[in-house]
PDB file of N, CA and C in Angstrom:
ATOM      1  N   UNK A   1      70.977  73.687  39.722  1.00  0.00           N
ATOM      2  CA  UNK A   1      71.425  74.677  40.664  1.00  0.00           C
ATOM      3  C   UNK A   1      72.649  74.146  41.399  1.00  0.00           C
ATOM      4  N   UNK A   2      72.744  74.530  42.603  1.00  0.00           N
ATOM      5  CA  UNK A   2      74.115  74.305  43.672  1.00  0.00           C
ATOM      6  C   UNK A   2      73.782  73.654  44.133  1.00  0.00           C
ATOM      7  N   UNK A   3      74.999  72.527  44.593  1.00  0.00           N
ATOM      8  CA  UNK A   3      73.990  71.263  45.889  1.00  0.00           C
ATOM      9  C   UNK A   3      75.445  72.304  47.358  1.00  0.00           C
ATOM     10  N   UNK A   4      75.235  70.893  48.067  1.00  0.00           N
ATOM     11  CA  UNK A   4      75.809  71.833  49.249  1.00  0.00           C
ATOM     12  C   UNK A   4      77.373  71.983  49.377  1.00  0.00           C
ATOM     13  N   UNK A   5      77.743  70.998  48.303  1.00  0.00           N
ATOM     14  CA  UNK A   5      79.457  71.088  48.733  1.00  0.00           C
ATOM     15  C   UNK A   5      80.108  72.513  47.653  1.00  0.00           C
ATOM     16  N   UNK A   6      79.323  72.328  46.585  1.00  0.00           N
ATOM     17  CA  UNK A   6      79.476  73.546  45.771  1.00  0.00           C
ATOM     18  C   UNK A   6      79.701  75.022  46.510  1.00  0.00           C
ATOM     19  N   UNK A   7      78.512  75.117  47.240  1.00  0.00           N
ATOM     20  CA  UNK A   7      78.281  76.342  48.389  1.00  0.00           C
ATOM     21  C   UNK A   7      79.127  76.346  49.218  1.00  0.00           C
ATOM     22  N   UNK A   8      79.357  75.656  49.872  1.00  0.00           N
ATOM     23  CA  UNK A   8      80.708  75.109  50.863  1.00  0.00           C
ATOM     24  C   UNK A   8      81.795  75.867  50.364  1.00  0.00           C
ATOM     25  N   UNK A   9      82.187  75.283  49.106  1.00  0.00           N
ATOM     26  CA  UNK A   9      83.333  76.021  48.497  1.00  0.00           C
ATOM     27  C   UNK A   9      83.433  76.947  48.218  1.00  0.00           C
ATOM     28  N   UNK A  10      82.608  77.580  47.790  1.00  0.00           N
ATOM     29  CA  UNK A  10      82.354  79.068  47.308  1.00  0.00           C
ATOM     30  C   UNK A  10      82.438  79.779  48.998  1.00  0.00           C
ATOM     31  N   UNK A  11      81.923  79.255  49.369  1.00  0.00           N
ATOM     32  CA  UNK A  11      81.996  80.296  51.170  1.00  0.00           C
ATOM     33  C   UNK A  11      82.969  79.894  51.300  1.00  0.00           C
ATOM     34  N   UNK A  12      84.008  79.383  51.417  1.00  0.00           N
ATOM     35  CA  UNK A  12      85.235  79.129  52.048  1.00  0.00           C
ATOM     36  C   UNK A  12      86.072  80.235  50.655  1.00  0.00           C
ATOM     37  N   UNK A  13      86.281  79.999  49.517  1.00  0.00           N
ATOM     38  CA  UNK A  13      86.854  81.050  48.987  1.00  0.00           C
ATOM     39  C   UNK A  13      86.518  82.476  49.045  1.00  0.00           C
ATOM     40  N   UNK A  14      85.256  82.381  49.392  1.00  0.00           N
ATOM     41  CA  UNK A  14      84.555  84.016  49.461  1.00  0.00           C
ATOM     42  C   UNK A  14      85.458  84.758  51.125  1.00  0.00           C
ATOM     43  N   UNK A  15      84.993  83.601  52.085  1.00  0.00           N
ATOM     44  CA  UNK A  15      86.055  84.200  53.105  1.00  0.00           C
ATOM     45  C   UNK A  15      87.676  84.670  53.031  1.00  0.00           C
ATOM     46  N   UNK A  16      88.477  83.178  52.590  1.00  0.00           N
ATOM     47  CA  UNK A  16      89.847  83.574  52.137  1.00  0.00           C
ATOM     48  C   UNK A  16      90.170  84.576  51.631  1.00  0.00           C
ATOM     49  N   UNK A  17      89.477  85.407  50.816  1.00  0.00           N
ATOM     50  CA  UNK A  17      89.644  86.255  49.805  1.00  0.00           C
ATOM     51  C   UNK A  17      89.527  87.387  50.861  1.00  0.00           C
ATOM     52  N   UNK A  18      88.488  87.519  51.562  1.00  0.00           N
ATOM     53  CA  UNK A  18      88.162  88.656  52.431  1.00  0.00           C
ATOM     54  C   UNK A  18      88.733  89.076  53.660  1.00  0.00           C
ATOM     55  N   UNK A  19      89.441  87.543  53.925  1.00  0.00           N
ATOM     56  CA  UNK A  19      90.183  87.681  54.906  1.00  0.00           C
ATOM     57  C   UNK A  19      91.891  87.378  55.298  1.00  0.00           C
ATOM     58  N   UNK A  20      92.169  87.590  53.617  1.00  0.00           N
ATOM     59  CA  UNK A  20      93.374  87.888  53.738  1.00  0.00           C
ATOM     60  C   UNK A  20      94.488  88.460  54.032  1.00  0.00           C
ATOM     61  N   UNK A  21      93.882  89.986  54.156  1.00  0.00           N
ATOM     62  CA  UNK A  21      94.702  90.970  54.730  1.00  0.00           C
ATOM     63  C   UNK A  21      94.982  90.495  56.423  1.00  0.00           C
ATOM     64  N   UNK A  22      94.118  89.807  57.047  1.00  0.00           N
ATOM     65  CA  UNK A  22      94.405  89.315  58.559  1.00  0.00           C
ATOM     66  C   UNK A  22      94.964  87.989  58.853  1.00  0.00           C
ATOM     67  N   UNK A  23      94.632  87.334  57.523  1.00  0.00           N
ATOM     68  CA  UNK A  23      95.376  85.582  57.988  1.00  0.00           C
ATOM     69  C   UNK A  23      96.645  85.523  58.333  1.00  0.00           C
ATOM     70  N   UNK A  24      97.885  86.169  57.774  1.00  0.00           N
ATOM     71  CA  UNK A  24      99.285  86.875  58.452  1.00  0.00           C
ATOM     72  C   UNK A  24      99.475  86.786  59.971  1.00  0.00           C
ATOM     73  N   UNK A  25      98.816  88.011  60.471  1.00  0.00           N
ATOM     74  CA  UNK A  25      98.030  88.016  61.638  1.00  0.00           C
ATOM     75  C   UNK A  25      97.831  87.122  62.873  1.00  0.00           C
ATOM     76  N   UNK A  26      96.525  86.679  62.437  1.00  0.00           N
ATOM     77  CA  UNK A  26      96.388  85.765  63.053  1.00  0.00           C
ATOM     78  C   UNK A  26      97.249  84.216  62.951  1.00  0.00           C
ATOM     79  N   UNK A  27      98.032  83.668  62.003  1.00  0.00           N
ATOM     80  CA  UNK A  27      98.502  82.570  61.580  1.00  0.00           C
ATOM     81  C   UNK A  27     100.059  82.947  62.973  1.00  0.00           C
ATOM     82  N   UNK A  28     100.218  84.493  63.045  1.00  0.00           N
ATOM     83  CA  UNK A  28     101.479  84.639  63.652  1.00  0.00           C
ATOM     84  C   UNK A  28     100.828  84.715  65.246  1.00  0.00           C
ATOM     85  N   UNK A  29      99.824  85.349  65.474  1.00  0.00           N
ATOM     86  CA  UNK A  29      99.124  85.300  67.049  1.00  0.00           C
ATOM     87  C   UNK A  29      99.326  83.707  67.172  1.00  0.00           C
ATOM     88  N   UNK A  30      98.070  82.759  66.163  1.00  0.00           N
ATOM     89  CA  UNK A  30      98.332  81.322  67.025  1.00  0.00           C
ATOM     90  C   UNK A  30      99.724  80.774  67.016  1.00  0.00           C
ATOM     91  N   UNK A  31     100.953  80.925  66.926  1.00  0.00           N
ATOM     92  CA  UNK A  31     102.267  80.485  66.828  1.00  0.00           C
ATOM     93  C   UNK A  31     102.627  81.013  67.926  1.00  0.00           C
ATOM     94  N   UNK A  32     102.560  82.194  68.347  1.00  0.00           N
ATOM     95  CA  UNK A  32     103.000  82.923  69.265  1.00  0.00           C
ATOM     96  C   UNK A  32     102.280  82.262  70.864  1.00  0.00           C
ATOM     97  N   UNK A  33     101.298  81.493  70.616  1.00  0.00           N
ATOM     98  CA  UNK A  33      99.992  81.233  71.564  1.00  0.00           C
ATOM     99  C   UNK A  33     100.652  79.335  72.097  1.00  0.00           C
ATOM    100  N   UNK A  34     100.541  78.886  70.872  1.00  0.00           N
ATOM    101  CA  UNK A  34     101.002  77.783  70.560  1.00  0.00           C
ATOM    102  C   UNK A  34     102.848  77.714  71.583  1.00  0.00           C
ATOM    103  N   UNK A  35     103.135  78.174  70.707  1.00  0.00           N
ATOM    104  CA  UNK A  35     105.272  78.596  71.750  1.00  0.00           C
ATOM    105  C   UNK A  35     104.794  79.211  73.650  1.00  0.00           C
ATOM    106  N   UNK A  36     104.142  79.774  73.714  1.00  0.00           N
ATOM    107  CA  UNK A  36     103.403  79.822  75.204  1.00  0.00           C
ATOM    108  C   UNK A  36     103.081  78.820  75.970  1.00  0.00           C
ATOM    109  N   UNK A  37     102.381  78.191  74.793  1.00  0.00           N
ATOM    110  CA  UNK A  37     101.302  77.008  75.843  1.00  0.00           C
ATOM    111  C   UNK A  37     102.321  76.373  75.787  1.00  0.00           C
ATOM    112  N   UNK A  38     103.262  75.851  74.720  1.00  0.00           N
ATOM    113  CA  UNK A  38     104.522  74.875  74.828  1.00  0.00           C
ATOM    114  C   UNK A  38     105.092  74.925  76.134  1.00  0.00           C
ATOM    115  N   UNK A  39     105.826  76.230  76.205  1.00  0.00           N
ATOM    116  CA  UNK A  39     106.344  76.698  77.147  1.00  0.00           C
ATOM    117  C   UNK A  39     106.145  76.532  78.457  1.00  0.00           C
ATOM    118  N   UNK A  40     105.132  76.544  79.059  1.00  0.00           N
ATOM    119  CA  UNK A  40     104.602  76.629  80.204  1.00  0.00           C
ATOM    120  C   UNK A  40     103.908  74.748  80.574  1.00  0.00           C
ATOM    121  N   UNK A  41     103.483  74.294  79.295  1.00  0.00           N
ATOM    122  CA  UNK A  41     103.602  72.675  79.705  1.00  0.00           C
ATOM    123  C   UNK A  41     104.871  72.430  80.289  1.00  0.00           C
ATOM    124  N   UNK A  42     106.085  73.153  79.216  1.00  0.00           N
ATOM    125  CA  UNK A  42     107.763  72.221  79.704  1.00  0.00           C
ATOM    126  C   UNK A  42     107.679  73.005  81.275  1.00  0.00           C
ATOM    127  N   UNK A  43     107.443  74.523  81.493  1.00  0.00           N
ATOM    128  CA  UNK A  43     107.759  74.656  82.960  1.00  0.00           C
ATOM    129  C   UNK A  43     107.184  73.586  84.446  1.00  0.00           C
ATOM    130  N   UNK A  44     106.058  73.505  83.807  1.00  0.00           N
ATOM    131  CA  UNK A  44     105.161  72.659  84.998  1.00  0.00           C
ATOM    132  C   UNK A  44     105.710  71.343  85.105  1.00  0.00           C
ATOM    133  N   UNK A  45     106.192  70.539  84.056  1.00  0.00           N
ATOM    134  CA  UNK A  45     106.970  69.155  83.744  1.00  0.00           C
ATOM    135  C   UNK A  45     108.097  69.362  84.749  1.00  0.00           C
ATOM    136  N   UNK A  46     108.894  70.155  84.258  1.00  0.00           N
ATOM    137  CA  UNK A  46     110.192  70.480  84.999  1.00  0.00           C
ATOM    138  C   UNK A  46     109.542  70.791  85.981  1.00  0.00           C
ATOM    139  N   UNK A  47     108.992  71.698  87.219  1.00  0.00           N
ATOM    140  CA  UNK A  47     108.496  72.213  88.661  1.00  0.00           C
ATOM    141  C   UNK A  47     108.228  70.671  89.120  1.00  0.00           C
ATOM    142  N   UNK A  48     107.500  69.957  88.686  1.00  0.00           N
ATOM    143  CA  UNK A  48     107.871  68.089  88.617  1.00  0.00           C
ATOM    144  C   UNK A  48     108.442  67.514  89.225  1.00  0.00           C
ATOM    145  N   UNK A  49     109.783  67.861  88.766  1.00  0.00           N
ATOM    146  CA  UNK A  49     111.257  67.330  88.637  1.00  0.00           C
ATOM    147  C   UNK A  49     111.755  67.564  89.976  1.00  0.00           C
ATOM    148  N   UNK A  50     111.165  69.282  90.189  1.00  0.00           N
ATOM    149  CA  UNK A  50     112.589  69.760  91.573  1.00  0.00           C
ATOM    150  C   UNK A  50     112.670  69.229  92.773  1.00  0.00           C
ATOM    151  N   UNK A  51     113.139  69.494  93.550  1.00  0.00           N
ATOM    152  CA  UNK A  51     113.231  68.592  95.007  1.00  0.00           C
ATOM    153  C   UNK A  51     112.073  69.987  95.649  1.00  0.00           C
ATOM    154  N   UNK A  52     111.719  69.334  96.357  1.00  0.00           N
ATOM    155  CA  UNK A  52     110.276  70.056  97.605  1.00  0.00           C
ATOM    156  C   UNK A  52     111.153  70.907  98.249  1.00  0.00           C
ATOM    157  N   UNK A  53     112.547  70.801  98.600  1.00  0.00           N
ATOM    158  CA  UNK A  53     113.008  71.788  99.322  1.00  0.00           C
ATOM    159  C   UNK A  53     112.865  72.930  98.769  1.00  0.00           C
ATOM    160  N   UNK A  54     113.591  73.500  97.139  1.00  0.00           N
ATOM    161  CA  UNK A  54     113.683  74.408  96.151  1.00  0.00           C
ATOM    162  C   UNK A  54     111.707  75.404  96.373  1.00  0.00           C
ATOM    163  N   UNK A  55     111.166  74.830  96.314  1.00  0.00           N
ATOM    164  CA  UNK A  55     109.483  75.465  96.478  1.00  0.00           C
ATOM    165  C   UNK A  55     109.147  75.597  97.793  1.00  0.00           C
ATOM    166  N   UNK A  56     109.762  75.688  98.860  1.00  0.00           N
ATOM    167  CA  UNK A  56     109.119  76.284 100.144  1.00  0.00           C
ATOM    168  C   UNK A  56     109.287  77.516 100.435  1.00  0.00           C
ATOM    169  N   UNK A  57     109.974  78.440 100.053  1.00  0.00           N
ATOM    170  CA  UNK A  57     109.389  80.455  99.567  1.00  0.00           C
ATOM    171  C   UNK A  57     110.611  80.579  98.798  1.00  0.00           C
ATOM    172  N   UNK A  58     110.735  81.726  99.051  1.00  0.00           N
ATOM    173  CA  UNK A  58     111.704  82.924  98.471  1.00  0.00           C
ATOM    174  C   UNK A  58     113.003  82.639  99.513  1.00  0.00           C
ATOM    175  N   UNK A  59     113.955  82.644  98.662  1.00  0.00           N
ATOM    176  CA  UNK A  59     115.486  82.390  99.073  1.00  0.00           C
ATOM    177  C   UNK A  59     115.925  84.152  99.497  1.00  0.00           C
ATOM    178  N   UNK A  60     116.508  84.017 100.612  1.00  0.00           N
ATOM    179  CA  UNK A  60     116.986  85.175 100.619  1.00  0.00           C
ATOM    180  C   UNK A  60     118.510  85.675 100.950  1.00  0.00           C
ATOM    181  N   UNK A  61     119.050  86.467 100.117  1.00  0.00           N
ATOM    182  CA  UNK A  61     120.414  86.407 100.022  1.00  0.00           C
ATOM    183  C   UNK A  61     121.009  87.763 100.817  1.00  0.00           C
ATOM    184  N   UNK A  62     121.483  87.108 101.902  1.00  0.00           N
ATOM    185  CA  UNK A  62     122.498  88.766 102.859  1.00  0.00           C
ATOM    186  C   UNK A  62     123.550  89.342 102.432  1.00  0.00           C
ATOM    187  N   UNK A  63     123.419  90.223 102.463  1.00  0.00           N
ATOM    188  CA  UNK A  63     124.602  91.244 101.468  1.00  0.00           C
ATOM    189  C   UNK A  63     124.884  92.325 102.982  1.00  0.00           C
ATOM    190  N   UNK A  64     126.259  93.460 102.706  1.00  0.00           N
ATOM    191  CA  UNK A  64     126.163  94.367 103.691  1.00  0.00           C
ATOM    192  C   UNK A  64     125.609  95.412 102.686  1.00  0.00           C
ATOM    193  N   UNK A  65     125.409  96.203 104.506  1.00  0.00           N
ATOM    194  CA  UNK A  65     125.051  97.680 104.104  1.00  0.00           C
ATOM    195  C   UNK A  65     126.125  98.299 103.576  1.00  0.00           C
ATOM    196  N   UNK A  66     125.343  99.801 102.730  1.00  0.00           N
ATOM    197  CA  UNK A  66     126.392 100.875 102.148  1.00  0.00           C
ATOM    198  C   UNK A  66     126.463 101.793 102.418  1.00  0.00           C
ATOM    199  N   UNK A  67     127.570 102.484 103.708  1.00  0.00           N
ATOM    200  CA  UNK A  67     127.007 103.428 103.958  1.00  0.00           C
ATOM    201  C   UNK A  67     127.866 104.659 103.207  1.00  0.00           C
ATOM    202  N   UNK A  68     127.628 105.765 102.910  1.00  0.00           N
ATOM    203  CA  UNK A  68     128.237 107.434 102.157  1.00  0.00           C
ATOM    204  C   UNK A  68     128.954 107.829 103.108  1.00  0.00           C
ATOM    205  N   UNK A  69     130.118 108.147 102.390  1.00  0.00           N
ATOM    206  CA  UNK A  69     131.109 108.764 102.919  1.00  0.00           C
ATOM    207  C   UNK A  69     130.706 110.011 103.075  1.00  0.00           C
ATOM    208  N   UNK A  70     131.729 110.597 104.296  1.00  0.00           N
ATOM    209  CA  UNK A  70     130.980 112.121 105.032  1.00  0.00           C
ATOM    210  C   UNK A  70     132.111 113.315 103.502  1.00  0.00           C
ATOM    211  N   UNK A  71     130.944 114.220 103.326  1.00  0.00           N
ATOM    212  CA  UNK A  71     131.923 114.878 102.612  1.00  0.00           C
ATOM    213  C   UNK A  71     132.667 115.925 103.108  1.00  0.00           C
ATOM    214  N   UNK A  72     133.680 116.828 102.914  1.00  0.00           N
ATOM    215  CA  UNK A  72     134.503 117.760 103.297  1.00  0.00           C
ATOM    216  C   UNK A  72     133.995 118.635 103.954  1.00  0.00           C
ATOM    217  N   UNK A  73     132.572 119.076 103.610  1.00  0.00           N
ATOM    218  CA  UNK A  73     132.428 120.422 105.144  1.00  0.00           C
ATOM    219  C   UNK A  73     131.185 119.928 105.569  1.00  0.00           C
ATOM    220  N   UNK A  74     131.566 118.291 105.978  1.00  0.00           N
ATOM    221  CA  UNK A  74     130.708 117.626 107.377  1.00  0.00           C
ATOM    222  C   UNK A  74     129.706 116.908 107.079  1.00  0.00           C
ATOM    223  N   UNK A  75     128.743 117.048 105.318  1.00  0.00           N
ATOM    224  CA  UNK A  75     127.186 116.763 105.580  1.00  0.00           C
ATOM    225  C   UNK A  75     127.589 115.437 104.913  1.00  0.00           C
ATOM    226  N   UNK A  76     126.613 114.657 104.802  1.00  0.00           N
ATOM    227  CA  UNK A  76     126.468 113.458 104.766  1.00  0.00           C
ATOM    228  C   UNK A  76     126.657 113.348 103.297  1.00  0.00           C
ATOM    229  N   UNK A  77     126.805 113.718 102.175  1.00  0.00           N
ATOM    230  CA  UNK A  77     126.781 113.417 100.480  1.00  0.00           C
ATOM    231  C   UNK A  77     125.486 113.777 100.066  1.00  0.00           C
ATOM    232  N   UNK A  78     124.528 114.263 101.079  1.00  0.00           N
ATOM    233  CA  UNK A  78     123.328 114.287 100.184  1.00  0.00           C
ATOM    234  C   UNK A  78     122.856 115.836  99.825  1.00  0.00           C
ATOM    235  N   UNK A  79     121.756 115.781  99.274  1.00  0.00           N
ATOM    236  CA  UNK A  79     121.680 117.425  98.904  1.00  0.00           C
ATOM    237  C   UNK A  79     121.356 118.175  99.691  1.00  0.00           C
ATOM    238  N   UNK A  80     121.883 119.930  99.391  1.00  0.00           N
ATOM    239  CA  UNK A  80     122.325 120.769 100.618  1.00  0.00           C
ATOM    240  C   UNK A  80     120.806 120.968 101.146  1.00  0.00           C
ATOM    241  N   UNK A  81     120.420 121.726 102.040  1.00  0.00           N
ATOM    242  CA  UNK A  81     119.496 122.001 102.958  1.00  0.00           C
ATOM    243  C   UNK A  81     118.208 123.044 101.599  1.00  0.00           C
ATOM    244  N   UNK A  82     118.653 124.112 100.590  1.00  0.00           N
ATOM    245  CA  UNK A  82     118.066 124.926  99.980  1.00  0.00           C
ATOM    246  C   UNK A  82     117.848 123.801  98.823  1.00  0.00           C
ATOM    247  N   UNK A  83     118.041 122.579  98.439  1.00  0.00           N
ATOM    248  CA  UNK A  83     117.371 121.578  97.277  1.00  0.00           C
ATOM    249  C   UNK A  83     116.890 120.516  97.715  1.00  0.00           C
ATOM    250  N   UNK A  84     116.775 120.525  99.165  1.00  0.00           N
ATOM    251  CA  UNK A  84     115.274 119.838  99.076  1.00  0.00           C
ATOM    252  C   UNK A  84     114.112 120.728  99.755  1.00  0.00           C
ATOM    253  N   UNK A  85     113.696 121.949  99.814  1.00  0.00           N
ATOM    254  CA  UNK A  85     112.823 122.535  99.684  1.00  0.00           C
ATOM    255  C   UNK A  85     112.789 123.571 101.071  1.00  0.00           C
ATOM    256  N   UNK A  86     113.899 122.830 101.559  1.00  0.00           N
ATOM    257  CA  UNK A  86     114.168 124.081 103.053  1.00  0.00           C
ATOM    258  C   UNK A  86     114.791 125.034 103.130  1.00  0.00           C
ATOM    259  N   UNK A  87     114.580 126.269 103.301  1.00  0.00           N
ATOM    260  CA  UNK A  87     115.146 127.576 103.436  1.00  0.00           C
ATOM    261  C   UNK A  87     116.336 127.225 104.013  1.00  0.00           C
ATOM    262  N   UNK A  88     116.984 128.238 103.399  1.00  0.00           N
ATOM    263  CA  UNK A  88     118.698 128.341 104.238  1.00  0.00           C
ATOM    264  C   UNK A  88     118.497 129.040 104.851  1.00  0.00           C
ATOM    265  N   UNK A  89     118.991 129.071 106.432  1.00  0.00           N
ATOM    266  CA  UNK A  89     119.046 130.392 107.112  1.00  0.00           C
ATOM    267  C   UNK A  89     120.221 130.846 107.598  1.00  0.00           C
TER     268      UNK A  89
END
Protein backbone atom coordinates (compact mmCIF):
# COMPACT_ATOMS: atom_id res chain seq x y z
CA UNK A 1 0.00 0.00 0.00
CA UNK A 2 1.03 3.86 0.66
CA UNK A 3 3.36 4.69 3.49
CA UNK A 4 3.12 8.40 4.54
CA UNK A 5 5.41 10.38 2.31
CA UNK A 6 3.67 8.84 -0.75
CA UNK A 7 0.27 10.44 0.68
CA UNK A 8 2.03 13.57 1.46
CA UNK A 9 2.68 13.90 -2.11
CA UNK A 10 -0.28 13.04 -3.58
CA UNK A 11 -2.10 15.75 -1.15
CA UNK A 12 0.19 18.33 -1.99
CA UNK A 13 -0.39 17.71 -5.86
CA UNK A 14 -4.08 17.08 -5.34
CA UNK A 15 -4.15 20.69 -3.75
CA UNK A 16 -1.84 22.48 -6.43
CA UNK A 17 -3.98 21.27 -9.01
CA UNK A 18 -7.14 22.59 -7.25
CA UNK A 19 -5.78 25.50 -6.33
CA UNK A 20 -4.44 26.91 -9.12
CA UNK A 21 -6.78 29.16 -10.44
CA UNK A 22 -5.99 31.28 -6.92
CA UNK A 23 -2.16 30.77 -6.41
CA UNK A 24 -1.73 34.04 -8.92
CA UNK A 25 -3.75 35.64 -6.40
CA UNK A 26 -2.65 35.04 -3.54
CA UNK A 27 1.32 34.79 -4.55
CA UNK A 28 0.43 38.71 -5.69
CA UNK A 29 -1.67 39.61 -2.18
CA UNK A 30 1.55 38.22 -0.14
CA UNK A 31 4.00 40.60 -2.28
CA UNK A 32 1.77 43.31 -1.98
CA UNK A 33 1.66 42.51 2.08
CA UNK A 34 5.32 41.78 2.15
CA UNK A 35 6.23 45.70 0.13
CA UNK A 36 3.83 47.09 3.17
CA UNK A 37 5.36 45.51 5.98
CA UNK A 38 8.78 46.56 4.21
CA UNK A 39 7.58 49.81 4.03
CA UNK A 40 6.45 50.74 7.23
CA UNK A 41 9.63 48.88 9.05
CA UNK A 42 11.80 51.63 6.76
CA UNK A 43 9.14 54.41 8.07
CA UNK A 44 9.52 53.64 11.83
CA UNK A 45 13.60 53.27 11.28
CA UNK A 46 13.60 56.63 9.72
CA UNK A 47 10.79 58.39 12.60
CA UNK A 48 14.21 57.07 14.58
CA UNK A 49 16.32 59.24 12.89
CA UNK A 50 14.28 62.71 13.19
CA UNK A 51 15.09 65.30 15.67
CA UNK A 52 12.14 65.40 18.66
CA UNK A 53 11.50 68.83 17.56
CA UNK A 54 9.91 67.63 13.89
CA UNK A 55 7.14 65.20 16.19
CA UNK A 56 5.71 67.68 18.65
CA UNK A 57 2.18 68.33 16.43
CA UNK A 58 1.12 69.67 13.30
CA UNK A 59 3.11 72.57 11.69
CA UNK A 60 1.03 75.26 10.78
CA UNK A 61 1.47 77.44 7.84
CA UNK A 62 -0.17 81.34 7.65
CA UNK A 63 -1.29 82.33 4.44
CA UNK A 64 -3.75 85.60 3.83
CA UNK A 65 -7.24 85.82 3.46
CA UNK A 66 -9.24 86.04 0.03
CA UNK A 67 -11.53 88.26 -0.08
CA UNK A 68 -14.32 88.68 -3.67
CA UNK A 69 -14.40 91.45 -5.37
CA UNK A 70 -17.77 93.54 -5.15
CA UNK A 71 -19.47 93.07 -8.50
CA UNK A 72 -21.05 95.92 -10.69
CA UNK A 73 -24.59 96.34 -9.23
CA UNK A 74 -23.15 96.14 -5.53
CA UNK A 75 -23.61 92.29 -4.36
CA UNK A 76 -20.84 90.55 -3.19
CA UNK A 77 -20.03 87.76 -6.36
CA UNK A 78 -22.23 85.37 -4.86
CA UNK A 79 -25.54 84.00 -6.03
CA UNK A 80 -28.51 86.34 -6.54
CA UNK A 81 -31.16 86.29 -3.72
CA UNK A 82 -33.93 83.84 -6.12
CA UNK A 83 -30.83 80.78 -6.27
CA UNK A 84 -30.44 80.24 -3.07
CA UNK A 85 -33.97 79.55 -2.26
CA UNK A 86 -35.29 83.15 -1.32
CA UNK A 87 -38.05 84.81 -3.02
CA UNK A 88 -37.35 87.96 -4.87
CA UNK A 89 -39.46 90.64 -3.88
Amino acid sequence: MFGLSELAIILIVVIAVLAARKLPELTRSAGKSARILKAEAREMKDGEREPERDREGPRVIRGEAVRREATADGGDGGPAAGERGVPRG
